[in-house]
PDB file of N, CA and C in Angstrom:
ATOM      1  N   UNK A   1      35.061  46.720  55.960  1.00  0.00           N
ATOM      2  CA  UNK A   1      34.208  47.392  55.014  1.00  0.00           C
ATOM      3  C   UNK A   1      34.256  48.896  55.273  1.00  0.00           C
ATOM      4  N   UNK A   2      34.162  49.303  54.304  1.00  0.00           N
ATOM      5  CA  UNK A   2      34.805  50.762  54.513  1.00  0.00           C
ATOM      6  C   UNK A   2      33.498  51.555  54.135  1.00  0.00           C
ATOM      7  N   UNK A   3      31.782  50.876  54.265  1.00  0.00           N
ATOM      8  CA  UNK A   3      31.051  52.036  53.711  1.00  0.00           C
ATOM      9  C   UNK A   3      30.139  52.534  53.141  1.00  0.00           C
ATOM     10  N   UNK A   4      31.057  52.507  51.220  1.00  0.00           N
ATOM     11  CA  UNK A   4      31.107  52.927  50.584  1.00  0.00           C
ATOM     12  C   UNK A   4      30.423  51.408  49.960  1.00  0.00           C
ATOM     13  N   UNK A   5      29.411  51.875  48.972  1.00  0.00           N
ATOM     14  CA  UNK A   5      28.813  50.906  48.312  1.00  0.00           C
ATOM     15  C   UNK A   5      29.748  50.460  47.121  1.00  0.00           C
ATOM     16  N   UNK A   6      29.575  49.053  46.538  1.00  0.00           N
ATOM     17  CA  UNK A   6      30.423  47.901  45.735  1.00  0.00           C
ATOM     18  C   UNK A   6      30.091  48.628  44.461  1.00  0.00           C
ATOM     19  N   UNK A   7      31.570  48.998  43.868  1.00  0.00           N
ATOM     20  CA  UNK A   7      31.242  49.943  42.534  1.00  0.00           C
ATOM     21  C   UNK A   7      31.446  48.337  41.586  1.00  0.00           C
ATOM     22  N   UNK A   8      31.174  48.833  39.937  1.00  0.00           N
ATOM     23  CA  UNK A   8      31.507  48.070  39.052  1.00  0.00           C
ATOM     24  C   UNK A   8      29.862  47.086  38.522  1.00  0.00           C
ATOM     25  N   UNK A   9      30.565  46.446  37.596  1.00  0.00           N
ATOM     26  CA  UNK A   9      29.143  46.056  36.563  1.00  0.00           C
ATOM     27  C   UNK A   9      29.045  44.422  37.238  1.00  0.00           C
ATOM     28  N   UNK A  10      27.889  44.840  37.662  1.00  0.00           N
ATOM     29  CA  UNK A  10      27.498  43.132  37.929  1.00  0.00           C
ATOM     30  C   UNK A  10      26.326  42.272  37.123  1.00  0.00           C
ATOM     31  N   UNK A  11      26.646  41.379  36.504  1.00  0.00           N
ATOM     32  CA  UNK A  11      25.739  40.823  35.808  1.00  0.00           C
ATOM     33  C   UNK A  11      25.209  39.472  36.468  1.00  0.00           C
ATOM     34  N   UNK A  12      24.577  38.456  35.633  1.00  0.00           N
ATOM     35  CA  UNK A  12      23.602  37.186  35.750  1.00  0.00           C
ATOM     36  C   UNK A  12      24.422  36.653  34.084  1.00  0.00           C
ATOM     37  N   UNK A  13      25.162  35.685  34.504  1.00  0.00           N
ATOM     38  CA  UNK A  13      25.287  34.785  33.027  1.00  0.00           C
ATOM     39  C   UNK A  13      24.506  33.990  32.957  1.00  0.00           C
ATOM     40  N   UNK A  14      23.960  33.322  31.871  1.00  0.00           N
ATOM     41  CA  UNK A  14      23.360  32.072  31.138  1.00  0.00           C
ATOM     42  C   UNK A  14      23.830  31.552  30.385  1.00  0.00           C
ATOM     43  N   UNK A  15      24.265  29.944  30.046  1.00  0.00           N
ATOM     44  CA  UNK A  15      24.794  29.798  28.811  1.00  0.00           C
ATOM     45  C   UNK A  15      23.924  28.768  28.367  1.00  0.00           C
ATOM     46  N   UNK A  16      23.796  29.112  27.003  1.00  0.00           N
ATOM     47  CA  UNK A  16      22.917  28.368  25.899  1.00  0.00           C
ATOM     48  C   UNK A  16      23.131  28.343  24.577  1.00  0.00           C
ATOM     49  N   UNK A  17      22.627  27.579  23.769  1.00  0.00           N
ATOM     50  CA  UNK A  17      23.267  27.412  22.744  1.00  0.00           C
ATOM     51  C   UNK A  17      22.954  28.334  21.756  1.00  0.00           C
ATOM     52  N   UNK A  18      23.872  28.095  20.672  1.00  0.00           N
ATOM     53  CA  UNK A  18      23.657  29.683  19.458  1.00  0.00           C
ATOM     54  C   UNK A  18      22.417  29.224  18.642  1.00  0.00           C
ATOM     55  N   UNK A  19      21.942  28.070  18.905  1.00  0.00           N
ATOM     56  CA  UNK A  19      20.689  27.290  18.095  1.00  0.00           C
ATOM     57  C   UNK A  19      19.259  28.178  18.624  1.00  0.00           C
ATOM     58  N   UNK A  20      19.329  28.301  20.206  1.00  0.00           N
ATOM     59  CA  UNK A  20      18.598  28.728  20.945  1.00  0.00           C
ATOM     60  C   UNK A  20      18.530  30.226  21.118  1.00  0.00           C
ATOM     61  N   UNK A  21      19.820  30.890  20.942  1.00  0.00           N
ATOM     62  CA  UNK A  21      19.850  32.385  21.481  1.00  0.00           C
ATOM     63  C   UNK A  21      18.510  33.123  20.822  1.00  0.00           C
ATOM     64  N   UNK A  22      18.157  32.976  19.496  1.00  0.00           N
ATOM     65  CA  UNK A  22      16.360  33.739  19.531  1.00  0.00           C
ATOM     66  C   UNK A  22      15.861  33.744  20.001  1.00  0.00           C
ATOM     67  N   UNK A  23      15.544  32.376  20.783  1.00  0.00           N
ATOM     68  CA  UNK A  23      14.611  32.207  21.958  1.00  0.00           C
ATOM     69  C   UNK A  23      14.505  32.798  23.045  1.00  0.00           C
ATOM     70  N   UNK A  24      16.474  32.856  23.612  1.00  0.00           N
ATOM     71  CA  UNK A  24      16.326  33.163  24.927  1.00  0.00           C
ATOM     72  C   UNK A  24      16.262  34.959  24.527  1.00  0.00           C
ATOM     73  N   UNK A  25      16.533  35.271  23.561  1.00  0.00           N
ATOM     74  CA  UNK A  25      16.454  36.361  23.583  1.00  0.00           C
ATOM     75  C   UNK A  25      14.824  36.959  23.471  1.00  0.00           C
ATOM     76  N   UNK A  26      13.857  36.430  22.545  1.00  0.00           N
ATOM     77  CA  UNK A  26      13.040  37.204  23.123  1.00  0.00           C
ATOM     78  C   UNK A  26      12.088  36.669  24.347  1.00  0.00           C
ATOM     79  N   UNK A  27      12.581  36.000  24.983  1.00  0.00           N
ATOM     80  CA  UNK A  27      12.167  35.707  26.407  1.00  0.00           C
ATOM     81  C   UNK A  27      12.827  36.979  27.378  1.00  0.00           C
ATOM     82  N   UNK A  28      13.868  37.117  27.061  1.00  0.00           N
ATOM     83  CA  UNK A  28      14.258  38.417  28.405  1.00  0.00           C
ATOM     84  C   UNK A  28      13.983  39.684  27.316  1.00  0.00           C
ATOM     85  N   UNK A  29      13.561  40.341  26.240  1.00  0.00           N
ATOM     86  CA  UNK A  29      12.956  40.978  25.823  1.00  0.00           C
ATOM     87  C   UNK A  29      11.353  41.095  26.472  1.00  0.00           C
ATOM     88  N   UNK A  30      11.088  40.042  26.624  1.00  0.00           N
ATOM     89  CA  UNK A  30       9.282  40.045  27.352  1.00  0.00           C
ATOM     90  C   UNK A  30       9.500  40.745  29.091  1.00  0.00           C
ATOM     91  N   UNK A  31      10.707  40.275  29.260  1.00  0.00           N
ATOM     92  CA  UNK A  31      10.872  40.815  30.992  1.00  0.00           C
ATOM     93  C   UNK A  31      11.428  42.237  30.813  1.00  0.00           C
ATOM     94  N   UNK A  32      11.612  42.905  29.523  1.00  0.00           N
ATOM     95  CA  UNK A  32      11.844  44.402  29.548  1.00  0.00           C
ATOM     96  C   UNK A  32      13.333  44.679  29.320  1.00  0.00           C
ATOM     97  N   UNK A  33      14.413  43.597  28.789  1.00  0.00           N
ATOM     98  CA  UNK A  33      15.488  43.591  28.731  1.00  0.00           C
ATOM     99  C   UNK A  33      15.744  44.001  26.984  1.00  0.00           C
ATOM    100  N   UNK A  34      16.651  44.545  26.770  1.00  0.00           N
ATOM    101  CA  UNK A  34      17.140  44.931  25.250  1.00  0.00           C
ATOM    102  C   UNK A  34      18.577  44.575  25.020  1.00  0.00           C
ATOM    103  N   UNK A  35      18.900  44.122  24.183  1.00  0.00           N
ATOM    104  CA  UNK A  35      20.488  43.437  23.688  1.00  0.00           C
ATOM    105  C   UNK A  35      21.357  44.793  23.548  1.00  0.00           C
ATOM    106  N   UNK A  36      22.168  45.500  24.327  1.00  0.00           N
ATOM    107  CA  UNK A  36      23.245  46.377  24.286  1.00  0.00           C
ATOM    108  C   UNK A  36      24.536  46.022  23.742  1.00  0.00           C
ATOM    109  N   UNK A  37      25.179  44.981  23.972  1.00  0.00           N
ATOM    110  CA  UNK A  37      26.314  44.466  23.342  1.00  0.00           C
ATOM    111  C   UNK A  37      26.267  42.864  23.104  1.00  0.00           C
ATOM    112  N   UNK A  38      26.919  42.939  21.673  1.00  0.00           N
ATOM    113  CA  UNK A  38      27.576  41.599  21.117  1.00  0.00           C
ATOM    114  C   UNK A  38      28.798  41.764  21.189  1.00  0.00           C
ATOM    115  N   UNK A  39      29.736  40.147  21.529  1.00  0.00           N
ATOM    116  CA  UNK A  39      30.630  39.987  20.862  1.00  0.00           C
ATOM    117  C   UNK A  39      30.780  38.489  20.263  1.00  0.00           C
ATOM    118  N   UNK A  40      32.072  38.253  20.043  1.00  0.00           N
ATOM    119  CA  UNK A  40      32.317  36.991  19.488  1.00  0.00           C
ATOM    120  C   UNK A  40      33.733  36.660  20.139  1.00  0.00           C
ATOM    121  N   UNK A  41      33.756  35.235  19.720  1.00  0.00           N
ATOM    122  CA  UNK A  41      35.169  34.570  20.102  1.00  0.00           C
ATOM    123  C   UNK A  41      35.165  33.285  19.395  1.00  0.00           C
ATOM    124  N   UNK A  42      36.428  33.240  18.925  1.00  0.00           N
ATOM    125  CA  UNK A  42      36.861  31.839  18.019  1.00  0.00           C
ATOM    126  C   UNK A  42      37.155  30.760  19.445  1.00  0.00           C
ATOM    127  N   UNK A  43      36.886  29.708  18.762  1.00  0.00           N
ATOM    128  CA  UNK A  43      36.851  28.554  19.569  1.00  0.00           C
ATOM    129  C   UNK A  43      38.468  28.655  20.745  1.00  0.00           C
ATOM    130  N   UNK A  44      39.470  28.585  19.991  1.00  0.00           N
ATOM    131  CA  UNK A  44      40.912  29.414  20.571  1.00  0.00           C
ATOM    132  C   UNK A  44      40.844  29.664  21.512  1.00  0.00           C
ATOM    133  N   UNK A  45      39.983  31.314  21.645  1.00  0.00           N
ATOM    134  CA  UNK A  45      40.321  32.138  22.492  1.00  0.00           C
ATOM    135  C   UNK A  45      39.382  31.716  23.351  1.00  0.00           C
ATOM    136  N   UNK A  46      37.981  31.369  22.939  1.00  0.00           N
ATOM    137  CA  UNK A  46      37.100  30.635  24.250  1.00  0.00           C
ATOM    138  C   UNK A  46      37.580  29.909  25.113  1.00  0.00           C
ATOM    139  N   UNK A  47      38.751  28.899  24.541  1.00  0.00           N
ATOM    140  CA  UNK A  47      39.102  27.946  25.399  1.00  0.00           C
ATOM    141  C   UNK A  47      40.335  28.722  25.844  1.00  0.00           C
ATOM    142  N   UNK A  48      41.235  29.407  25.441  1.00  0.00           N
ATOM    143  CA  UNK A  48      42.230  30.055  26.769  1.00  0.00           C
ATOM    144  C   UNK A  48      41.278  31.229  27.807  1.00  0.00           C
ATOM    145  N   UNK A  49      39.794  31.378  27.472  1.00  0.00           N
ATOM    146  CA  UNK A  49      39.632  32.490  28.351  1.00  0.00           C
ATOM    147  C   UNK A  49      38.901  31.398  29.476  1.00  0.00           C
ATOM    148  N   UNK A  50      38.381  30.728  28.772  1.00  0.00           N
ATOM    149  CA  UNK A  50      37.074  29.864  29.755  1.00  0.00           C
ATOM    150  C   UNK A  50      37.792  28.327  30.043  1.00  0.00           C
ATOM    151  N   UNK A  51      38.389  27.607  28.890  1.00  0.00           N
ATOM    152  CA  UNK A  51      38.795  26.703  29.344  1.00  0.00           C
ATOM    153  C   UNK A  51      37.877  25.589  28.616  1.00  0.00           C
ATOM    154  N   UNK A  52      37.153  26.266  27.682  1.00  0.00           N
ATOM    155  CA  UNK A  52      36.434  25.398  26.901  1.00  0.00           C
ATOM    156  C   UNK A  52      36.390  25.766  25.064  1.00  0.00           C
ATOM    157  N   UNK A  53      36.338  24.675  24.098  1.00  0.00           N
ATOM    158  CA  UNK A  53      36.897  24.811  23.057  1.00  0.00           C
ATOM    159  C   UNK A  53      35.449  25.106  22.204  1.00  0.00           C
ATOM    160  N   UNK A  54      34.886  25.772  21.919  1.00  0.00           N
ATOM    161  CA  UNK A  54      34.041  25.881  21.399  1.00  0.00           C
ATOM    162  C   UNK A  54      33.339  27.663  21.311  1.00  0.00           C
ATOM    163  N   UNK A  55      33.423  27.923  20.020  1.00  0.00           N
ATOM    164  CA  UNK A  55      33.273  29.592  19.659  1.00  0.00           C
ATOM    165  C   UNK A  55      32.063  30.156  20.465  1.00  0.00           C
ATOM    166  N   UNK A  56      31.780  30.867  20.833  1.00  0.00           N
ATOM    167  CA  UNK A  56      31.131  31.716  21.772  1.00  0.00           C
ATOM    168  C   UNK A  56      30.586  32.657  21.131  1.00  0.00           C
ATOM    169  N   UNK A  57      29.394  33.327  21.338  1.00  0.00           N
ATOM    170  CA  UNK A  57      28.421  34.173  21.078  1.00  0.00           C
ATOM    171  C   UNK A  57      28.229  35.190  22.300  1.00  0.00           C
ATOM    172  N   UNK A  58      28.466  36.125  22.815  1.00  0.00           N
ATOM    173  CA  UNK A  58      28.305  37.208  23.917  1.00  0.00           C
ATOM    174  C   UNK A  58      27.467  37.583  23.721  1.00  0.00           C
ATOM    175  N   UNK A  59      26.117  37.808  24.383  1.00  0.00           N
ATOM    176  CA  UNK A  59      25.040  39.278  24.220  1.00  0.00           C
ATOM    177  C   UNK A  59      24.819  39.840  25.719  1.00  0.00           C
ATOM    178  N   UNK A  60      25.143  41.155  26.177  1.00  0.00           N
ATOM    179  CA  UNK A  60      24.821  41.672  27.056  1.00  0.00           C
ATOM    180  C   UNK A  60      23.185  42.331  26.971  1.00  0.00           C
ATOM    181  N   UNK A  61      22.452  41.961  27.936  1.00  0.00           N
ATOM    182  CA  UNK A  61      21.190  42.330  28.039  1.00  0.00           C
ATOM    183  C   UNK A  61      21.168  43.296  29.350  1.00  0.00           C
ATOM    184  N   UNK A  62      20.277  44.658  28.886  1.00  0.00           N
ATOM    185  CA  UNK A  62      19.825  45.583  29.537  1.00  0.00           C
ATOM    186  C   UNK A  62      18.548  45.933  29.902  1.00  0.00           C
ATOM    187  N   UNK A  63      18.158  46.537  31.235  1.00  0.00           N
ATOM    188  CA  UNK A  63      16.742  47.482  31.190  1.00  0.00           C
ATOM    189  C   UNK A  63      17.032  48.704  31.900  1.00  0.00           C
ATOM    190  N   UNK A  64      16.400  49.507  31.824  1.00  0.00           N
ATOM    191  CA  UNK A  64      16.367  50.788  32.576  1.00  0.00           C
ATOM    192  C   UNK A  64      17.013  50.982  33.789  1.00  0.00           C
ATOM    193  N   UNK A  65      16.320  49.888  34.767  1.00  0.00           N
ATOM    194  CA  UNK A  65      17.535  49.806  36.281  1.00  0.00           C
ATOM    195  C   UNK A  65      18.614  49.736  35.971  1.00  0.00           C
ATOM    196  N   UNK A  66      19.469  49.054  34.781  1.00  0.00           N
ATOM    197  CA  UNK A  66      20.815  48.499  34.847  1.00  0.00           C
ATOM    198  C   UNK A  66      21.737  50.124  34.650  1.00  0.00           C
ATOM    199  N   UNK A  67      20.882  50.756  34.282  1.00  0.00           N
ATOM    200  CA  UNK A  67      21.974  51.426  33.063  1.00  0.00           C
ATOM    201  C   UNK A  67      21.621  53.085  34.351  1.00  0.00           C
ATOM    202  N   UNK A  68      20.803  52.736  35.132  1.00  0.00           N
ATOM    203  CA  UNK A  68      20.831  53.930  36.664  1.00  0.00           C
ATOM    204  C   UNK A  68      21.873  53.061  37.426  1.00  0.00           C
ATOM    205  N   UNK A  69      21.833  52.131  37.694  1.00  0.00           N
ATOM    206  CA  UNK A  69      22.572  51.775  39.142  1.00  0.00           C
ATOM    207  C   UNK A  69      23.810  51.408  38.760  1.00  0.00           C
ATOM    208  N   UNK A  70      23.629  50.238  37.098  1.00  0.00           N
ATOM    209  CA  UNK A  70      25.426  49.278  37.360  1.00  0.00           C
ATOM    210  C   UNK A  70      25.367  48.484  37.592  1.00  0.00           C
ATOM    211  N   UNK A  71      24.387  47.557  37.549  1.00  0.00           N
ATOM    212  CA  UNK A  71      24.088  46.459  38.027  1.00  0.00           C
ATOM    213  C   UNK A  71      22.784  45.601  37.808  1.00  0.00           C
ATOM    214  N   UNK A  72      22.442  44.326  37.644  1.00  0.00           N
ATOM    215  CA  UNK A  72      21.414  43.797  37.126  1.00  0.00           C
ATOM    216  C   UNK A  72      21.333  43.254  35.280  1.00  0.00           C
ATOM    217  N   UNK A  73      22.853  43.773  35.049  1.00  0.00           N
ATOM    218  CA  UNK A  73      22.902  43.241  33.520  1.00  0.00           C
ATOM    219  C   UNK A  73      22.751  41.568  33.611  1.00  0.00           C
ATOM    220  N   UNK A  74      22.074  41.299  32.421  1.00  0.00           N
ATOM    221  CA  UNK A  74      22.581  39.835  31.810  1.00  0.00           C
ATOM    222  C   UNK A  74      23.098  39.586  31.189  1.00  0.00           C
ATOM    223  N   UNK A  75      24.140  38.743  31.099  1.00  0.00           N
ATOM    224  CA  UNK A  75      24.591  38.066  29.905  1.00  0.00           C
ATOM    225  C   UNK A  75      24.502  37.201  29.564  1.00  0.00           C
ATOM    226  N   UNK A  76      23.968  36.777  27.918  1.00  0.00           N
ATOM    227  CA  UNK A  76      24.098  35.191  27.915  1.00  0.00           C
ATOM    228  C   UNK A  76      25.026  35.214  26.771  1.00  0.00           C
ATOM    229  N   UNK A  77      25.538  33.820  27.047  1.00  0.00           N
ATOM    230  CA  UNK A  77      26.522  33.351  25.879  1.00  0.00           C
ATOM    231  C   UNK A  77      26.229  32.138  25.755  1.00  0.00           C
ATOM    232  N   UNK A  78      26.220  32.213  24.454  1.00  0.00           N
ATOM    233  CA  UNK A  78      25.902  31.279  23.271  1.00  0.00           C
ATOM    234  C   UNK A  78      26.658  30.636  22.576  1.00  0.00           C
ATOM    235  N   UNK A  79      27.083  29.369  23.156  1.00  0.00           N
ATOM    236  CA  UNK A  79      28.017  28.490  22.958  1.00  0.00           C
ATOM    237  C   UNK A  79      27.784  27.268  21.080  1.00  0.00           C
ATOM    238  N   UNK A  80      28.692  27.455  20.985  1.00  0.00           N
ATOM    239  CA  UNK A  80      28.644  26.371  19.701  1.00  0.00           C
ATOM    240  C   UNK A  80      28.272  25.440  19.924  1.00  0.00           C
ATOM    241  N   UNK A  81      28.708  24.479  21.161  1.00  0.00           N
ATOM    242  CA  UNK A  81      28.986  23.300  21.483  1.00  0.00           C
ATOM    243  C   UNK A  81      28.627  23.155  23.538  1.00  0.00           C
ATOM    244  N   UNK A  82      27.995  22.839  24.174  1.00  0.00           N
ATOM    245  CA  UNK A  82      27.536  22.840  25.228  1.00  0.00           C
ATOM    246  C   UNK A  82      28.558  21.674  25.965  1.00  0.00           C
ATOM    247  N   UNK A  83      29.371  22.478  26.899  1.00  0.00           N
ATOM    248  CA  UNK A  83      30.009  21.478  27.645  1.00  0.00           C
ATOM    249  C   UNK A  83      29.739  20.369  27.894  1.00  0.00           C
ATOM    250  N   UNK A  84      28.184  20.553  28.803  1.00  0.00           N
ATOM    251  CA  UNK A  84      27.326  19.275  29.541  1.00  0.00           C
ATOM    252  C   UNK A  84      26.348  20.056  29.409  1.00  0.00           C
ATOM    253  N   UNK A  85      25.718  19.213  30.692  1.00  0.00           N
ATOM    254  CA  UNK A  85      23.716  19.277  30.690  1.00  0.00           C
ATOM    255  C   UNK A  85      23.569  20.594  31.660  1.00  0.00           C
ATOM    256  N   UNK A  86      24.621  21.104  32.007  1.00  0.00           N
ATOM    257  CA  UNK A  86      24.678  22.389  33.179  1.00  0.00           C
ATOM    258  C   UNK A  86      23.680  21.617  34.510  1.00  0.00           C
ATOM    259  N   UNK A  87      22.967  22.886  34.699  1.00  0.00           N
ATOM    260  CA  UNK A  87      21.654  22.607  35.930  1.00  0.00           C
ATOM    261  C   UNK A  87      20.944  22.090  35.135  1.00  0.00           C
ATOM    262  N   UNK A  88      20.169  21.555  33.581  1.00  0.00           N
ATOM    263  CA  UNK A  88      19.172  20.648  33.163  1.00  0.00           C
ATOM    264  C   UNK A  88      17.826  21.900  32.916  1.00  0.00           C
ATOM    265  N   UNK A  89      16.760  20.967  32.660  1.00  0.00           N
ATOM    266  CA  UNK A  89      16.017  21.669  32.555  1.00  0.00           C
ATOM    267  C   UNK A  89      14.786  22.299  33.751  1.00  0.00           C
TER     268      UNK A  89
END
């Protein structure tokens, strides 16, 4: 270790469904978080990036710490189609 503190963007993923993303969104809106970036992905490219066939929804979530340090983003993505039951409820 040379130090020098771990540069680069570190986030927290969640994945949930695109049925749900209102929800989860204004749930981390209540913890002080704001939606900075969307993207998208066709089912295709989901499955050569992730390995799963089903279109994808990206939202990067921010608060004030993230956008001083670099760190503490969320992301959730919002799947068409839910692999499995993940960790449950």
């Amino acid at each position: 270790m040379s130090g020098r503190p771990d540069r680069g963007i570190r986030e927290f993923v969640f994945g949930t469904t695109r049925e749900d993303l209102p929800r989860q969104l204004a749930f981390w809106q209540q913890l002080g978080f704001r939606e900075c970036a969307r993207g998208e992905l066709a089912a295709d490219a989901s499955e050569q990036l992730y390995g799963h066939r089903a279109a994808l929804t990206g939202c990067r979530l921010a608060h004030a710490g993230c956008e001083t340090h670099g760190t503490g983003y969320v992301r959730l993505q919002a799947w068409e189609r839910l692999r499995n039951d993940g960790l449950g409820t």
